[in-house]
N, C-alpha and C. Protein backbone atom coordinates (compact mmCIF):
# COMPACT_ATOMS: atom_id res chain seq x y z
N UNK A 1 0.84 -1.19 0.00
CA UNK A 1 0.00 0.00 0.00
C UNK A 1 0.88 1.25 0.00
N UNK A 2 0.57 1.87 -0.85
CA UNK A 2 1.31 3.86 -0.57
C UNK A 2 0.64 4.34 0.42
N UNK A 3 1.59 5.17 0.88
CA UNK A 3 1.03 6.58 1.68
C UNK A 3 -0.29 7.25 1.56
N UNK A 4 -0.47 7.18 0.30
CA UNK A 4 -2.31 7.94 -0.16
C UNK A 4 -3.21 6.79 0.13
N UNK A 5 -2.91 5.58 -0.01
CA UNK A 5 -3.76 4.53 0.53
C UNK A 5 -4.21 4.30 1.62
N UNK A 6 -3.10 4.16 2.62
CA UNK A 6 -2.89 3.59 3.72
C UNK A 6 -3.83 4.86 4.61
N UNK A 7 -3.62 6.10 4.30
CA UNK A 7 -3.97 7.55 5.09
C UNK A 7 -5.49 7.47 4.64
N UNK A 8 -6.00 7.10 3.05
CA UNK A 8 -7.63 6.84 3.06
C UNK A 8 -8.41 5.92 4.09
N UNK A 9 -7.56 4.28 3.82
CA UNK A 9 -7.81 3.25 4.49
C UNK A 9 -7.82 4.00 6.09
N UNK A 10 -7.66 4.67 6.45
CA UNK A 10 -7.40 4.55 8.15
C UNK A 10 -8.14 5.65 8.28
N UNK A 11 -8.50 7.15 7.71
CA UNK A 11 -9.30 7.94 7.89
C UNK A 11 -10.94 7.71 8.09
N UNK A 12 -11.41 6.69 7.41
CA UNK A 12 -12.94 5.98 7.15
C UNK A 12 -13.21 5.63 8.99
N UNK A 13 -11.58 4.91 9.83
CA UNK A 13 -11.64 5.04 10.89
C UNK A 13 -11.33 5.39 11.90
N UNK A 14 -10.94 6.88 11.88
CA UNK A 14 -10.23 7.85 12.76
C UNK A 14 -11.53 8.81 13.27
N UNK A 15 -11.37 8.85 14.82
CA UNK A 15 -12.14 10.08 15.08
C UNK A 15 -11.83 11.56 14.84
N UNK A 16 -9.88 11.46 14.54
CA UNK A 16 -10.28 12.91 13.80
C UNK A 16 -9.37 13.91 15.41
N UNK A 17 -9.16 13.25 16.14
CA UNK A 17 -8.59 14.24 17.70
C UNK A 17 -7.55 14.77 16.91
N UNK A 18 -6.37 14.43 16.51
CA UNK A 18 -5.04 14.67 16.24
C UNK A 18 -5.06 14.97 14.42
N UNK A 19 -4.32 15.85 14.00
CA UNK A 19 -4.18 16.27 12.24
C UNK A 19 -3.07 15.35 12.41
N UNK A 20 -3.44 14.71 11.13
CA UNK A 20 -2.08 13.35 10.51
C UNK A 20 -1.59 14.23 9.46
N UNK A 21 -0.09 13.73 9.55
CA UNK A 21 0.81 14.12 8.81
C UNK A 21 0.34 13.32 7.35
N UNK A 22 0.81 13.32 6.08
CA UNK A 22 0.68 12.78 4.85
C UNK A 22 1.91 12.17 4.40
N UNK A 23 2.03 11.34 6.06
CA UNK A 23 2.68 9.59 6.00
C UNK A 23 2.35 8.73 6.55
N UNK A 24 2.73 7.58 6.13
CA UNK A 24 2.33 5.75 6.88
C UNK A 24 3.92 5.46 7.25
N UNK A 25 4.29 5.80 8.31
CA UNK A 25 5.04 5.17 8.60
C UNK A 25 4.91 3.50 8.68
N UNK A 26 5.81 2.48 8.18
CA UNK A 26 5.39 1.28 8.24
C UNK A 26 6.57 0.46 8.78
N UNK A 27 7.94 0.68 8.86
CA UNK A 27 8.47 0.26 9.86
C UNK A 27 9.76 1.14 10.36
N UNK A 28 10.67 0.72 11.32
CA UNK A 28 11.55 1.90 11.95
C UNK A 28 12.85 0.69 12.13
N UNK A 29 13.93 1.10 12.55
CA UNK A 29 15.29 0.49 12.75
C UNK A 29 16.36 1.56 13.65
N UNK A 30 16.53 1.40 14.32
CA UNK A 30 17.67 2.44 15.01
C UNK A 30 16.55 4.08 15.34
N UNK A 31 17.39 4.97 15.20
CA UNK A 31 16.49 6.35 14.29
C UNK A 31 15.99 6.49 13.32
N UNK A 32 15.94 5.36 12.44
CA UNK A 32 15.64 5.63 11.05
C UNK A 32 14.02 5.03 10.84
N UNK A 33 13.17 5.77 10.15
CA UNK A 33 11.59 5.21 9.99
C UNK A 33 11.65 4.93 8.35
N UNK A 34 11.12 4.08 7.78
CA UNK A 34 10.24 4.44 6.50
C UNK A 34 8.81 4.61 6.22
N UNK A 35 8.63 5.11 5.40
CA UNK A 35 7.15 5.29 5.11
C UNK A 35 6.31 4.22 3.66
N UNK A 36 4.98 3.96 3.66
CA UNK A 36 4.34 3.05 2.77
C UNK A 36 5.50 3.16 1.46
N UNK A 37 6.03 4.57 0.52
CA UNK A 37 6.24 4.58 -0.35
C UNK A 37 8.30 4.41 -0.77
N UNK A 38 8.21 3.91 0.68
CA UNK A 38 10.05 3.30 0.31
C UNK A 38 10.77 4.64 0.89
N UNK A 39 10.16 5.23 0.86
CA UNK A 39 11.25 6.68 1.75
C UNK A 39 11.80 6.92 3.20
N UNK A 40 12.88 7.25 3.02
CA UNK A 40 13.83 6.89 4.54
C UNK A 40 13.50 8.33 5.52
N UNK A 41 13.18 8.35 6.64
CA UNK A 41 13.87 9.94 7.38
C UNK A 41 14.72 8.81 8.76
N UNK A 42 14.77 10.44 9.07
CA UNK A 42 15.45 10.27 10.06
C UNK A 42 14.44 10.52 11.31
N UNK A 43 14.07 10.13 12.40
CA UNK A 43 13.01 10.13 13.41
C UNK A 43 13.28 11.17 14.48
N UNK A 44 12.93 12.53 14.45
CA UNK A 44 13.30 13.17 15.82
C UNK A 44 12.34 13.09 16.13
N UNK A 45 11.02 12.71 16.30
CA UNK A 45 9.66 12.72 17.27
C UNK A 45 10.09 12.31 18.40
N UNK A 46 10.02 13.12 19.37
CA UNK A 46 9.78 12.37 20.71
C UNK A 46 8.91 11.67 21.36
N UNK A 47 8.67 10.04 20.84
CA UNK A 47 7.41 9.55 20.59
C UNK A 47 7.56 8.62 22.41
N UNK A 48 6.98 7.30 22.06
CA UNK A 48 6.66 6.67 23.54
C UNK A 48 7.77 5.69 23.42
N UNK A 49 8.83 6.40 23.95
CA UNK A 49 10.27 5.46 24.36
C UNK A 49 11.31 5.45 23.29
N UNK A 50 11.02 5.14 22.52
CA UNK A 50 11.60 4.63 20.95
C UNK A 50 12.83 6.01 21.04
N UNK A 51 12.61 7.24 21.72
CA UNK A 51 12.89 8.05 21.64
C UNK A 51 14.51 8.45 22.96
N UNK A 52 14.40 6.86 23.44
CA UNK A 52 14.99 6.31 24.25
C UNK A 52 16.14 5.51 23.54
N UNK A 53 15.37 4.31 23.03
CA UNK A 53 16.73 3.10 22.65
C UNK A 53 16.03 3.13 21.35
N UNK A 54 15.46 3.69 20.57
CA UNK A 54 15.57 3.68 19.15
C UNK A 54 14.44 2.38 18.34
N UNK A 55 13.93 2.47 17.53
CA UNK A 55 12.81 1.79 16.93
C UNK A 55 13.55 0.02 16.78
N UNK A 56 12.84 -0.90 17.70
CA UNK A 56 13.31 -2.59 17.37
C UNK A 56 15.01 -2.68 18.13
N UNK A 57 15.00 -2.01 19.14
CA UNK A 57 16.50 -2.17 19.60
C UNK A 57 16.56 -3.24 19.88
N UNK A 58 17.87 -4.31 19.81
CA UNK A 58 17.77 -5.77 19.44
C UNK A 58 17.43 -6.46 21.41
N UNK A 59 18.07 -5.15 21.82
CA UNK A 59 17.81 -5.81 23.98
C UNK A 59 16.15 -6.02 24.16
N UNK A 60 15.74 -4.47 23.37
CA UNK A 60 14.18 -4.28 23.48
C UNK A 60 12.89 -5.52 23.23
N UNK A 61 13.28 -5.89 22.12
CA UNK A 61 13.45 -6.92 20.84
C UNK A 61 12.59 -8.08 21.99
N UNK A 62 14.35 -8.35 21.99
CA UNK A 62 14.47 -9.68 22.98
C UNK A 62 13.74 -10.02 24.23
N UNK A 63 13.50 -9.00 25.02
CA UNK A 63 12.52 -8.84 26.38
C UNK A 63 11.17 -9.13 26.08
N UNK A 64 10.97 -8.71 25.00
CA UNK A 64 9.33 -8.42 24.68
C UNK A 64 8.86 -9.76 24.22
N UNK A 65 9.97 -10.60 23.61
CA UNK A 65 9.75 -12.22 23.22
C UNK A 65 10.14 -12.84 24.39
N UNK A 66 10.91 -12.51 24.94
CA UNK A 66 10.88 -13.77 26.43
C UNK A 66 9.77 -12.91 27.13
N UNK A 67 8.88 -11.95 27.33
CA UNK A 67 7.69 -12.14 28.02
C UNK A 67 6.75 -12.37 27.14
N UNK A 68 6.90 -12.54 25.91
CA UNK A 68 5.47 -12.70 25.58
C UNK A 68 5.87 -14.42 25.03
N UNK A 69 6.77 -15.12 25.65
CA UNK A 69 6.68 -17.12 25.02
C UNK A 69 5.78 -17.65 25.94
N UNK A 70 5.75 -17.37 26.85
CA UNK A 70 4.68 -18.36 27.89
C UNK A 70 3.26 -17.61 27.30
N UNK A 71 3.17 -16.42 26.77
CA UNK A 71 1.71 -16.62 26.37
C UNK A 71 1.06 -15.25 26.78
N UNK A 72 0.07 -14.02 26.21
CA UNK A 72 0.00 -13.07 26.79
C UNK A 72 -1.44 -13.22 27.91
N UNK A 73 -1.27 -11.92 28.80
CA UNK A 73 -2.34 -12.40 29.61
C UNK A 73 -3.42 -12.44 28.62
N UNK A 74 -4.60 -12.99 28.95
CA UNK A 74 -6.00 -13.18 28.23
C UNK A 74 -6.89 -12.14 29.03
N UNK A 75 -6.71 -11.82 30.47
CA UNK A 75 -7.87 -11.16 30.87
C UNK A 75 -7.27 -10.35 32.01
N UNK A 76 -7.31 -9.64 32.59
CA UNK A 76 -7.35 -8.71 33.72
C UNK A 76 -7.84 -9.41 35.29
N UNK A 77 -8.36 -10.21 34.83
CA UNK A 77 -9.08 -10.94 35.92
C UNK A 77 -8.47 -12.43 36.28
N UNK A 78 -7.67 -12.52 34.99
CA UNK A 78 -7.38 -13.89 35.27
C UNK A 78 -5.92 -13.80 35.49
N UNK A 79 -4.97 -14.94 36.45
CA UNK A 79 -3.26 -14.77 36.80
C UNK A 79 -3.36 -15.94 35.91
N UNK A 80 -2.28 -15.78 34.80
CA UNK A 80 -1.54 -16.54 34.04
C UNK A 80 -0.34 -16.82 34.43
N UNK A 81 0.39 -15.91 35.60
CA UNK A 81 2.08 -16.07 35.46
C UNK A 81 2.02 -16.21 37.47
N UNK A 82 2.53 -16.97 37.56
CA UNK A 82 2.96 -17.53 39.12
C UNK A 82 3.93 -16.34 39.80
N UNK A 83 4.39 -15.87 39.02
CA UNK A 83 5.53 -14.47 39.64
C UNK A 83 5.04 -13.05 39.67
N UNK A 84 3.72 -13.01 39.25
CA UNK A 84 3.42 -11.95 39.33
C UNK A 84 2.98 -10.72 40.15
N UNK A 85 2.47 -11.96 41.18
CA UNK A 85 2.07 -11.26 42.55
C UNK A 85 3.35 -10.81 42.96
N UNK A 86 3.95 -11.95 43.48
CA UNK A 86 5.44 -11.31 44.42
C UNK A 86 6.35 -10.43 43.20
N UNK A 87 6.34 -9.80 41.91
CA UNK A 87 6.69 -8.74 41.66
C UNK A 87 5.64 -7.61 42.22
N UNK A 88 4.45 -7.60 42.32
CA UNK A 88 3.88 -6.70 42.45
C UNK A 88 4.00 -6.26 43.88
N UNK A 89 4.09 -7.09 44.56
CA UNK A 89 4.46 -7.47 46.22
C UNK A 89 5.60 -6.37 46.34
N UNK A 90 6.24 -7.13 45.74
CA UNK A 90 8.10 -6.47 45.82
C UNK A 90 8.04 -4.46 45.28
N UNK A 91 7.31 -4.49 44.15
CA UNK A 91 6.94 -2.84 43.68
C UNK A 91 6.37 -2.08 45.03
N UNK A 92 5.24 -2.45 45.61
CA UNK A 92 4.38 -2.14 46.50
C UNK A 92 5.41 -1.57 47.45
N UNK A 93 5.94 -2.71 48.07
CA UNK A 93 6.81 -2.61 49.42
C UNK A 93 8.16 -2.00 49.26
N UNK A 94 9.09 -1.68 48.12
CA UNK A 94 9.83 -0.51 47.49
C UNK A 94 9.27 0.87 47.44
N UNK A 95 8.62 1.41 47.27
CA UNK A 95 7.52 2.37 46.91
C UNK A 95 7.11 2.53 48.55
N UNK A 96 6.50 2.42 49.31
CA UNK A 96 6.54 2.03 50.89
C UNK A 96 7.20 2.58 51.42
N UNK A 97 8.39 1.64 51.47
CA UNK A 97 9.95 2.16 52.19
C UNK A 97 10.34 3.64 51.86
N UNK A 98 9.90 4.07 50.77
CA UNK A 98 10.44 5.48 50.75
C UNK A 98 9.78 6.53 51.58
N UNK A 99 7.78 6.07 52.38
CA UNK A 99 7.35 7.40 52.37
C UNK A 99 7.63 7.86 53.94
């Protein structure tokens, strides 16, 4: 899909809060993004993290597949992972100690 595609396709379902730029970004590497139509920039957005260790950083990568092999949660309600309490335990009682 191009850029004029991809920006029709997704407008039919946008409410419209935020003005889009007239690109699809479609994937990123380091600082570098491309867009639907093969074109390179360079990324200064200060977006959510990426803006940190850079788009697919290979550490980033890797974390996100060893938590997501056992399986993602299914529900809010339901414990899938046996360690989760005593991390949350452990956050709680860090957070605590400081006040």
């Amino acid at each position: 899909m191009t850029n004029a595609e991809v920006m029709a396709r997704n407008a039919a379902h946008e409410v419209g809060v935020y003005a889009r730029q007239p690109v699809a970004l479609v994937r990123g590497r380091g600082a570098e993004v491309w867009d639907a139509d093969g074109r390179r920039y360079i990324d200064f957005f200060a977006g959510l993290s990426v803006s940190n260790v850079g788009h697919c950083h290979p550490a980033v990568v890797e974390a996100v597949r060893a938590q997501t092999r056992p399986g993602n949660r299914a529900c809010a309600g339901i414990s899938t992972r046996p360690t989760c309490g005593d991390r949350t335990n452990r956050s709680i009682d860090s957070v605590g100690s400081r006040s």
